[in-house]
C-alpha atoms as a PDB file:
ATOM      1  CA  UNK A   1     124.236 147.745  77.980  1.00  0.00           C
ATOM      2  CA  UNK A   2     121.473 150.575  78.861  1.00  0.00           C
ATOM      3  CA  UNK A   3     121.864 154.924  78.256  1.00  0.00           C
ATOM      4  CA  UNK A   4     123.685 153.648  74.484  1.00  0.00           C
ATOM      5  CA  UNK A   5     122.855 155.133  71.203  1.00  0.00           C
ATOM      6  CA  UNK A   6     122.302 151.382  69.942  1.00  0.00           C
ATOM      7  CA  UNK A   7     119.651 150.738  73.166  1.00  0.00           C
ATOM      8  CA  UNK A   8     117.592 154.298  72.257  1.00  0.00           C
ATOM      9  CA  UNK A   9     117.008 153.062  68.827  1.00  0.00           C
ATOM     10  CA  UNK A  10     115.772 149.203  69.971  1.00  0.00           C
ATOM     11  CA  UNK A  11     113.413 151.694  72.396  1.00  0.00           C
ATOM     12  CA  UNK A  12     112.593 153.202  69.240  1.00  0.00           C
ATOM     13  CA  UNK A  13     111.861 150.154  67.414  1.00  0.00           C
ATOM     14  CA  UNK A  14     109.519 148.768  70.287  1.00  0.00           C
ATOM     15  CA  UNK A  15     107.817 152.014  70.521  1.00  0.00           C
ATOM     16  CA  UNK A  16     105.883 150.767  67.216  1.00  0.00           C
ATOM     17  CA  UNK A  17     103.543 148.386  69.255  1.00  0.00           C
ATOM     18  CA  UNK A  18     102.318 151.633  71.222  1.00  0.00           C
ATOM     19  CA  UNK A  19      99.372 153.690  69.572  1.00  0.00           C
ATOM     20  CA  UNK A  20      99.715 156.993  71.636  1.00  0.00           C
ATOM     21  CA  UNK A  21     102.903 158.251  72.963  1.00  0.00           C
ATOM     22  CA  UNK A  22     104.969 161.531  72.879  1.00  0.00           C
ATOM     23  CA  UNK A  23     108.632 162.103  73.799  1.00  0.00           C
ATOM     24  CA  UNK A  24     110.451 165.061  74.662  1.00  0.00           C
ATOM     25  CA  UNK A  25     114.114 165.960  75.456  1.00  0.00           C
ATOM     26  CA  UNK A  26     115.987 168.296  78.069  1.00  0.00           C
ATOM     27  CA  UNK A  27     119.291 169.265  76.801  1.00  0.00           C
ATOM     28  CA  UNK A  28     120.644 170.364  79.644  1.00  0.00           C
ATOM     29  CA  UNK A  29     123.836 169.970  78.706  1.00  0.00           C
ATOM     30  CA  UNK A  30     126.335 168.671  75.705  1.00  0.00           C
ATOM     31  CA  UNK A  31     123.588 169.913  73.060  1.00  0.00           C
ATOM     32  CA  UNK A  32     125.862 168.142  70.356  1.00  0.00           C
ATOM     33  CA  UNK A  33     124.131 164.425  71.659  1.00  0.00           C
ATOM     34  CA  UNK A  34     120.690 165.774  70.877  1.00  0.00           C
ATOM     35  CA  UNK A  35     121.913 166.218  67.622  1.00  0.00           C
ATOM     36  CA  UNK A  36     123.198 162.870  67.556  1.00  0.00           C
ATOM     37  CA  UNK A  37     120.041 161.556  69.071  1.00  0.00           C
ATOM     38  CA  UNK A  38     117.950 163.076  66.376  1.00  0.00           C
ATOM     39  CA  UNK A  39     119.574 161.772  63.757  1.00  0.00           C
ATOM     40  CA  UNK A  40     118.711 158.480  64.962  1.00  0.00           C
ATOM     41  CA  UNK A  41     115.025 159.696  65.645  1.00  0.00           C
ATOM     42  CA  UNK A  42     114.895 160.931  62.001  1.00  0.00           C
ATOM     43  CA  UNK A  43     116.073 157.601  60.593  1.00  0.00           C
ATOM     44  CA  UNK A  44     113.108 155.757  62.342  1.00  0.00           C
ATOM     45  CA  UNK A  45     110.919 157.861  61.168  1.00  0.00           C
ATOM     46  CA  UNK A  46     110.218 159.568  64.604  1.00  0.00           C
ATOM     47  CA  UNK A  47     109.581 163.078  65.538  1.00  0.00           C
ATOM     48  CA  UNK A  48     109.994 164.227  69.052  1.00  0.00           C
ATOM     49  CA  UNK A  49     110.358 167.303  70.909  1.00  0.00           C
ATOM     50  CA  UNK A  50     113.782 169.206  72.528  1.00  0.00           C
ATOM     51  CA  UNK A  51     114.065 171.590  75.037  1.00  0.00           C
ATOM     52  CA  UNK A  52     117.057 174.055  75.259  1.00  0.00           C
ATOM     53  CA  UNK A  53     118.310 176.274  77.679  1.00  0.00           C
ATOM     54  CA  UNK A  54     118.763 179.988  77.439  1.00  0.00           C
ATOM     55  CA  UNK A  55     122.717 179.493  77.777  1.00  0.00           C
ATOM     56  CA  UNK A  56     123.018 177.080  74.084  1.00  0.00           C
ATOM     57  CA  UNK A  57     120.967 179.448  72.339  1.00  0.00           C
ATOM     58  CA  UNK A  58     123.841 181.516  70.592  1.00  0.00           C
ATOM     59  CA  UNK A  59     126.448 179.034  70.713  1.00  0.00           C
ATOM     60  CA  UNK A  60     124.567 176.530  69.523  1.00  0.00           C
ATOM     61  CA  UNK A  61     121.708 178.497  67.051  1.00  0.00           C
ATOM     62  CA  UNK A  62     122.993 176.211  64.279  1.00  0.00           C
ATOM     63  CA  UNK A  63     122.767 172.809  65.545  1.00  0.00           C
ATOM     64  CA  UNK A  64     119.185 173.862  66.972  1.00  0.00           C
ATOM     65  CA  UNK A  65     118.668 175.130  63.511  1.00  0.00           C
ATOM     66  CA  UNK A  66     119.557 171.475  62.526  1.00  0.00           C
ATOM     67  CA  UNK A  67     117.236 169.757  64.586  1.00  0.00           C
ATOM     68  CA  UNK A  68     114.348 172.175  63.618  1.00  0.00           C
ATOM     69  CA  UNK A  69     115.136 170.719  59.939  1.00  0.00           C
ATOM     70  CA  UNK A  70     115.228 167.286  60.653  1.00  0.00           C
ATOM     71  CA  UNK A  71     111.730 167.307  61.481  1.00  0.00           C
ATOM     72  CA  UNK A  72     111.919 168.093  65.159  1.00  0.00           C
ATOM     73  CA  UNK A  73     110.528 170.826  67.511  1.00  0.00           C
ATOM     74  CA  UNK A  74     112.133 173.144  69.534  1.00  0.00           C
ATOM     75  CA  UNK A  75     111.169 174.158  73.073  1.00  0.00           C
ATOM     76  CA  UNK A  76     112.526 176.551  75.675  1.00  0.00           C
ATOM     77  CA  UNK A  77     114.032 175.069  78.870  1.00  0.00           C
ATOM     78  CA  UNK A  78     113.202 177.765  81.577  1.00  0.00           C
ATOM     79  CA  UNK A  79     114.596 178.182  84.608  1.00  0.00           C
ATOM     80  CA  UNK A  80     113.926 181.976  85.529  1.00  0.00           C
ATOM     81  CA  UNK A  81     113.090 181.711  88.436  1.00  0.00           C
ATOM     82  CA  UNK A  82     116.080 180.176  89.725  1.00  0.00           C
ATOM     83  CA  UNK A  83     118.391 182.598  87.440  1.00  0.00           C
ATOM     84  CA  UNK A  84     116.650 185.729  88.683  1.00  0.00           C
ATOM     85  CA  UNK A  85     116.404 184.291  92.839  1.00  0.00           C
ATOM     86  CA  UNK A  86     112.623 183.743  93.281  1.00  0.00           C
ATOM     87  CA  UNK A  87     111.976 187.204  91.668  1.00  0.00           C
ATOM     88  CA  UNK A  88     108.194 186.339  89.615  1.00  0.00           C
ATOM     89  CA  UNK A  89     108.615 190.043  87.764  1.00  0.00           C
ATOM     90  CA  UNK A  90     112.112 189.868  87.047  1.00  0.00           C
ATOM     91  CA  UNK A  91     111.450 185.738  86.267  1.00  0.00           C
ATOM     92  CA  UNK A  92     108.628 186.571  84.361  1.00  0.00           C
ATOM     93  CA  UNK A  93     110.287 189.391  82.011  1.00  0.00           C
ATOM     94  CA  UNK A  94     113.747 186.766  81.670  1.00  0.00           C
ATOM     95  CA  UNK A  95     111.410 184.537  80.360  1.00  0.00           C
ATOM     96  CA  UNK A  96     109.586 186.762  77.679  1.00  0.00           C
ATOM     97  CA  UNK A  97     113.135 187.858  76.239  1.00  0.00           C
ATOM     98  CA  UNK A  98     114.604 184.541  76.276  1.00  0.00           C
ATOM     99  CA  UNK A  99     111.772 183.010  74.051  1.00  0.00           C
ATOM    100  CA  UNK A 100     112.245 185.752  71.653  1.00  0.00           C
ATOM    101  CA  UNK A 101     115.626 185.026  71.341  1.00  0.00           C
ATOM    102  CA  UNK A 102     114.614 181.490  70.416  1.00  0.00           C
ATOM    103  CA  UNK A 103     112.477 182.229  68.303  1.00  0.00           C
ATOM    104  CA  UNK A 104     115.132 183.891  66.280  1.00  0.00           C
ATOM    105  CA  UNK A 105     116.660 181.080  65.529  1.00  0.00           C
ATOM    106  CA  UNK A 106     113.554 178.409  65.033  1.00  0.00           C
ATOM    107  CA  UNK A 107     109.508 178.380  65.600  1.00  0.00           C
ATOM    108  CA  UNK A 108     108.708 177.286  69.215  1.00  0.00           C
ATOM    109  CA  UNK A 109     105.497 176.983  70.985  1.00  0.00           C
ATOM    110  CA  UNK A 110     106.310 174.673  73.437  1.00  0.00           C
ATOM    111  CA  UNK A 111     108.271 175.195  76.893  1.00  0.00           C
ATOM    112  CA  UNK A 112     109.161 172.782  79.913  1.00  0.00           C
ATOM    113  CA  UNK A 113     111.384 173.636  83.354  1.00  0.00           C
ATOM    114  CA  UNK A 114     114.559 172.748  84.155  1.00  0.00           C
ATOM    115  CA  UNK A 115     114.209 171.100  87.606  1.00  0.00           C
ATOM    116  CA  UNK A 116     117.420 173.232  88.975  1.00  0.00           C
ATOM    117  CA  UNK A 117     117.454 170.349  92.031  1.00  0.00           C
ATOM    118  CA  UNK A 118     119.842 172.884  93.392  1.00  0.00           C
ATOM    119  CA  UNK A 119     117.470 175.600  93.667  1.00  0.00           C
ATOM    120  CA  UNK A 120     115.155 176.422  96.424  1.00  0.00           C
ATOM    121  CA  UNK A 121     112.888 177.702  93.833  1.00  0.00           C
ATOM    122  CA  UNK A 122     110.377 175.792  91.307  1.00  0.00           C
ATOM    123  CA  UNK A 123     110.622 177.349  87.649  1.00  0.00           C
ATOM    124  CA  UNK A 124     107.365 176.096  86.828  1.00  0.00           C
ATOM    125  CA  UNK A 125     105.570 177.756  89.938  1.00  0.00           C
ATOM    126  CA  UNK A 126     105.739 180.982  87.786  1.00  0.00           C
ATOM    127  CA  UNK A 127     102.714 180.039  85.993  1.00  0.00           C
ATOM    128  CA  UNK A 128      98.997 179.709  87.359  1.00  0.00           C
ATOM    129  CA  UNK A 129      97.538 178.050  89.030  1.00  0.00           C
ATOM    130  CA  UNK A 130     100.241 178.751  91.336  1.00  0.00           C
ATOM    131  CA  UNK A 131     101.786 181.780  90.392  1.00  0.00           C
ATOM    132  CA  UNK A 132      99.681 184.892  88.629  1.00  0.00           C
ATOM    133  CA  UNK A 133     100.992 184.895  85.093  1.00  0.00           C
ATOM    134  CA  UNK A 134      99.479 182.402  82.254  1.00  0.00           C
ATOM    135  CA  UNK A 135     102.384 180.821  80.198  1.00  0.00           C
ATOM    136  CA  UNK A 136      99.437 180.101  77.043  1.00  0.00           C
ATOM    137  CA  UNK A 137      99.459 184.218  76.460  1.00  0.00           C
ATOM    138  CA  UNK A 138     103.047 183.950  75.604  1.00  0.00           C
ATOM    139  CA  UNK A 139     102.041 181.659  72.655  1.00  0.00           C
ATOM    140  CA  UNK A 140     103.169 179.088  74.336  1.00  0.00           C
ATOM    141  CA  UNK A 141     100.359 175.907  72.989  1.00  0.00           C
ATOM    142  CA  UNK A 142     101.988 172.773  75.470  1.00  0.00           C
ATOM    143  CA  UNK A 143     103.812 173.261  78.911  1.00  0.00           C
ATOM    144  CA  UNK A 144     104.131 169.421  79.477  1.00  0.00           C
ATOM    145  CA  UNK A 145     103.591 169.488  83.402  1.00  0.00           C
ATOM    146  CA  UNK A 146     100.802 171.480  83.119  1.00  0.00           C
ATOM    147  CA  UNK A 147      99.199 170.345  79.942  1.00  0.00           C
ATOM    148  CA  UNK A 148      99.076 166.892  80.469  1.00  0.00           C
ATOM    149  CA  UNK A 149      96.493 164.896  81.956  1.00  0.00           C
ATOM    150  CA  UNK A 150      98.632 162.271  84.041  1.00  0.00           C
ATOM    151  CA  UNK A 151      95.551 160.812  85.184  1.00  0.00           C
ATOM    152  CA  UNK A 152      95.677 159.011  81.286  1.00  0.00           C
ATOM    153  CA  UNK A 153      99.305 159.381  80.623  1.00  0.00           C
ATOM    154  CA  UNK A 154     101.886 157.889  81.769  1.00  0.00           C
ATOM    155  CA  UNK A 155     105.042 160.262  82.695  1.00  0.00           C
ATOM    156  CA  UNK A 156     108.599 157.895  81.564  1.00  0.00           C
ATOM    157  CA  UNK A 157     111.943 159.766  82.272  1.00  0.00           C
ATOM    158  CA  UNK A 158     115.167 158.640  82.666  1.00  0.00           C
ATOM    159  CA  UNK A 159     115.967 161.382  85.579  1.00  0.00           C
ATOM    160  CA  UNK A 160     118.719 159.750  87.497  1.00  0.00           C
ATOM    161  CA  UNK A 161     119.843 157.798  84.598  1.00  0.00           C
ATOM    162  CA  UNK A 162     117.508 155.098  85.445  1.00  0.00           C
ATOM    163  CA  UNK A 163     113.671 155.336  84.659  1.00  0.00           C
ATOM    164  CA  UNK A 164     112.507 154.918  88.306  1.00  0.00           C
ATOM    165  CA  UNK A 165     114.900 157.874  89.032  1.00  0.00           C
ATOM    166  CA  UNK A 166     111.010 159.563  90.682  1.00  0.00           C
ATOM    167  CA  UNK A 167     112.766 158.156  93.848  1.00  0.00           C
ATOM    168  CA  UNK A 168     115.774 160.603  93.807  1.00  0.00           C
ATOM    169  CA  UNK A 169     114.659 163.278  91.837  1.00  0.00           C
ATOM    170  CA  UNK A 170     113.687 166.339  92.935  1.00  0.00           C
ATOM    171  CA  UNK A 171     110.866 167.570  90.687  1.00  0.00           C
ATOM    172  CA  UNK A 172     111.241 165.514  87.661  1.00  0.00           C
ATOM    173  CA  UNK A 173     108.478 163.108  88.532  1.00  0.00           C
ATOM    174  CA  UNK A 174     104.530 163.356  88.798  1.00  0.00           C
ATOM    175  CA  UNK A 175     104.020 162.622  92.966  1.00  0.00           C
ATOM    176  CA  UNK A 176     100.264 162.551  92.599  1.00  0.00           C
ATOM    177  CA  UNK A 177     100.348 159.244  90.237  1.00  0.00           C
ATOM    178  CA  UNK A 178     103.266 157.641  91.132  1.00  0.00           C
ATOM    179  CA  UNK A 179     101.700 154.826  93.616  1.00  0.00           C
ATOM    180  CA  UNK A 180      98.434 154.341  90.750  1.00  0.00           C
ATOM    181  CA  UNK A 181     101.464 153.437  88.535  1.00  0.00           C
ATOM    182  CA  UNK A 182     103.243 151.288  91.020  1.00  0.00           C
ATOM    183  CA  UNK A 183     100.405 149.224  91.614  1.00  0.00           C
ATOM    184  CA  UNK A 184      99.362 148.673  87.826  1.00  0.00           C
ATOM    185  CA  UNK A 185     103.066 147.583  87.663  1.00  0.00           C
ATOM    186  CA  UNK A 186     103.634 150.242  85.801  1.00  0.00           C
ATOM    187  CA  UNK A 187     107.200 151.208  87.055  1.00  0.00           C
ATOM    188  CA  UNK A 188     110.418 150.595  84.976  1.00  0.00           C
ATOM    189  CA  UNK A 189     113.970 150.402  86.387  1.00  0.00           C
ATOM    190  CA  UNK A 190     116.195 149.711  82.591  1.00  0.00           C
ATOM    191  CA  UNK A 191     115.229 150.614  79.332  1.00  0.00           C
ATOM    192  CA  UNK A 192     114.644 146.686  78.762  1.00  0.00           C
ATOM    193  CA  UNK A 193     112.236 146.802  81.104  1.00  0.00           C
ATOM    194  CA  UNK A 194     110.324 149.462  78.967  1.00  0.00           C
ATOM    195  CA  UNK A 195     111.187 147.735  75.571  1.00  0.00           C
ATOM    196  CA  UNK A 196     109.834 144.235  76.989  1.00  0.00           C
ATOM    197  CA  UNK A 197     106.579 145.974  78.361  1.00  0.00           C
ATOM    198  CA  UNK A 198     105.851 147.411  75.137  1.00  0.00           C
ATOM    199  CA  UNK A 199     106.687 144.359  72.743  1.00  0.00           C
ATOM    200  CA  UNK A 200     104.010 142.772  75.091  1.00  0.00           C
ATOM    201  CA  UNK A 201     100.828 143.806  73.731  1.00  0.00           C
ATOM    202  CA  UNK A 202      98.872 142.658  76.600  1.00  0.00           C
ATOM    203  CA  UNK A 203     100.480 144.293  79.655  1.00  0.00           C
ATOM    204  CA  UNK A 204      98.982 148.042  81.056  1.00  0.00           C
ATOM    205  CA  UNK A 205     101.462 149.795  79.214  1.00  0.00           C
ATOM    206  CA  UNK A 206      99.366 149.890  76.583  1.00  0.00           C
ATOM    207  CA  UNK A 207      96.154 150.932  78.685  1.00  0.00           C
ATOM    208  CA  UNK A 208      97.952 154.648  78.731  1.00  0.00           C
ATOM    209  CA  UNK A 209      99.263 157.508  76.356  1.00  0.00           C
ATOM    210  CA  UNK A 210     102.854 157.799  77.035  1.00  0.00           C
ATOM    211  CA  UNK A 211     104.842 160.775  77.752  1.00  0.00           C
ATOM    212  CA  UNK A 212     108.689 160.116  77.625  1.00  0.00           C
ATOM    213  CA  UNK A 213     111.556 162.648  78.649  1.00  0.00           C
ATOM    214  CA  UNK A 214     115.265 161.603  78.134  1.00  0.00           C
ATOM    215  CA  UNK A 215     118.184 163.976  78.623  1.00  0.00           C
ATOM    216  CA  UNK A 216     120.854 163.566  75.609  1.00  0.00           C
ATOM    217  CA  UNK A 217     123.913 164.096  77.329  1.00  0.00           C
ATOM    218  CA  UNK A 218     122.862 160.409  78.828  1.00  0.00           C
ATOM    219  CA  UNK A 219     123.150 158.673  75.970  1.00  0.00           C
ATOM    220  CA  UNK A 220     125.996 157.125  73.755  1.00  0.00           C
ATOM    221  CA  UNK A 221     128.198 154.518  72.499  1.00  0.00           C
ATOM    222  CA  UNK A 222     129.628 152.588  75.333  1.00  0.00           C
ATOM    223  CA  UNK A 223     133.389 153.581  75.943  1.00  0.00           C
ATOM    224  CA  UNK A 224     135.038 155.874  78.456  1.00  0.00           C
ATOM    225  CA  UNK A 225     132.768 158.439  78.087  1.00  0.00           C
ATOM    226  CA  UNK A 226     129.750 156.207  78.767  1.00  0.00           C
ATOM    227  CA  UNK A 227     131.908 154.772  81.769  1.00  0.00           C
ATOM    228  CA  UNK A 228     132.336 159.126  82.966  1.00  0.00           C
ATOM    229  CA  UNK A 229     128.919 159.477  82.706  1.00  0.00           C
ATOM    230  CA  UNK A 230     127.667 156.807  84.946  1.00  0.00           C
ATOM    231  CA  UNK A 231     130.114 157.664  87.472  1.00  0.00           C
ATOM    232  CA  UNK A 232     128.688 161.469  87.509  1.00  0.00           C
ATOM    233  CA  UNK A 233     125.662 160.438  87.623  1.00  0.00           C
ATOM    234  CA  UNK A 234     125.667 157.790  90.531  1.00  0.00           C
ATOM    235  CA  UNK A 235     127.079 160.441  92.595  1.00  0.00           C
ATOM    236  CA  UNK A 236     124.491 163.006  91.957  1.00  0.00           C
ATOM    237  CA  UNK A 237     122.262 160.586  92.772  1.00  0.00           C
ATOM    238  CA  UNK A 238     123.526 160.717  96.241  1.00  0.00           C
ATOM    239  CA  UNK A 239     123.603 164.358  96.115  1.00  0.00           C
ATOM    240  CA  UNK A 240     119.755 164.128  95.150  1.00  0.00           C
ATOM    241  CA  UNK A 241     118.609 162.054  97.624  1.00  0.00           C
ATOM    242  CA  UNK A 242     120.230 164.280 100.696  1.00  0.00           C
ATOM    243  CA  UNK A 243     118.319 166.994  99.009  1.00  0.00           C
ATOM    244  CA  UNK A 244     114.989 165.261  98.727  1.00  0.00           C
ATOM    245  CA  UNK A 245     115.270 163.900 102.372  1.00  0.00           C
ATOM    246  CA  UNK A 246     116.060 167.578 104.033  1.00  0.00           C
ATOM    247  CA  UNK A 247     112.502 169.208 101.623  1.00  0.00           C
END
């Protein structure tokens, strides 16, 4: 059964045969699973990254606090453009008092945008090269989509619940690489398909740092609320792919 707690720690596991990866969290919603999830992470001795949005940052300071101790970092999950309607001042100034709030509550020098798929408006297009503001003055060390080089990492997320979810997503993907990866077979579908890949030492998985981005709220025992989830998200799947066809 894939998207359970008991499958994220066998991805864990197999993520010992891999030299160079990184992984990184968007708790977009239910911030109570990432603290769940990084339990598990601190048990096998791994320490990852997790993004929050502006609207857990009081009601959920203490569990963030809890994840900080664990071993963790904490990032800010910006989407100010979209909250402030495509206005870059107003975006930029949202953005400067949020992180302050956050770093109330724990150290953070790393940020990464939501992909609002509902928004007209890219949160990350704030920043140059594209917009005028540089998101490094803000002591900001790692923006993941713009600090990476995905020409020798590869970008995993499981966007869509599925980990070829670049298909239907909206901005959670990396359009420049995507056919290189195809054609070094270098797409996934399940978490299996990951797991087998890297308990192979021989196949191109290996050839490439790793960047990997779950979302929390995904994963779980399997039960009723497993069973909700996958409902939800097969339909906004659907939703998703009218909204990629009509861009």
């Amino acid at each position: 059964m894939d998207f359970t707690t008991e499958k994220y720690n066998e991805l864990l596991i197999a993520l010992n045969h891999h030299r160079n990866y990184r992984i990184r969290h968007d708790v977009d919603l239910r911030p109570e699973f990432a603290l769940r999830i990084a339990g598990i992470e601190q048990v096998a001795g791994v320490e990852s990254t997790y993004y929050f949005r502006a609207m857990h940052f009081e009601s959920h300071a203490e569990l963030i606090t809890k994840i900080h101790a664990m071993g963790h970092s904490i990032g800010y999950h910006y989407e100010n453009l979209s909250t402030t309607h495509g206005d870059m001042e107003a975006a930029y100034n949202d953005f400067s008092t949020n992180l302050k709030r956050l770093r109330e509550i724990a150290p953070v020098s790393t940020a990464c945008a939501h992909g609002s798929p509902r928004s007209p408006w890219n949160n990350q297009s704030m920043w140059k090269p594209a917009g005028e503001r540089d998101i490094h003055t803000l002591g900001i060390d790692y923006e993941p989509m713009i600090d990476t080089d995905f020409s020798k990492t590869l970008y995993l997320t499981d966007t869509g619940r599925r980990w070829d979810g670049f298909r239907v997503s909206v901005r959670d993907k990396v359009p420049e690489q995507q056919e290189r990866w195809e054609k070094e077979g270098l797409i996934f579908h399940s978490t299996d398909d990951i797991i087998h890949a890297l308990n192979d030492i021989q196949h191109p998985i290996h050839k490439h740092s790793l960047l990997i981005n779950t979302h929390p709220q995904r994963w779980m025992p399997f039960g009723a609320r497993w069973m909700a989830e996958a409902g939800l998200q097969w339909g906004k799947n659907i939703a998703k792919r009218i909204i990629v066809a009509t861009r």
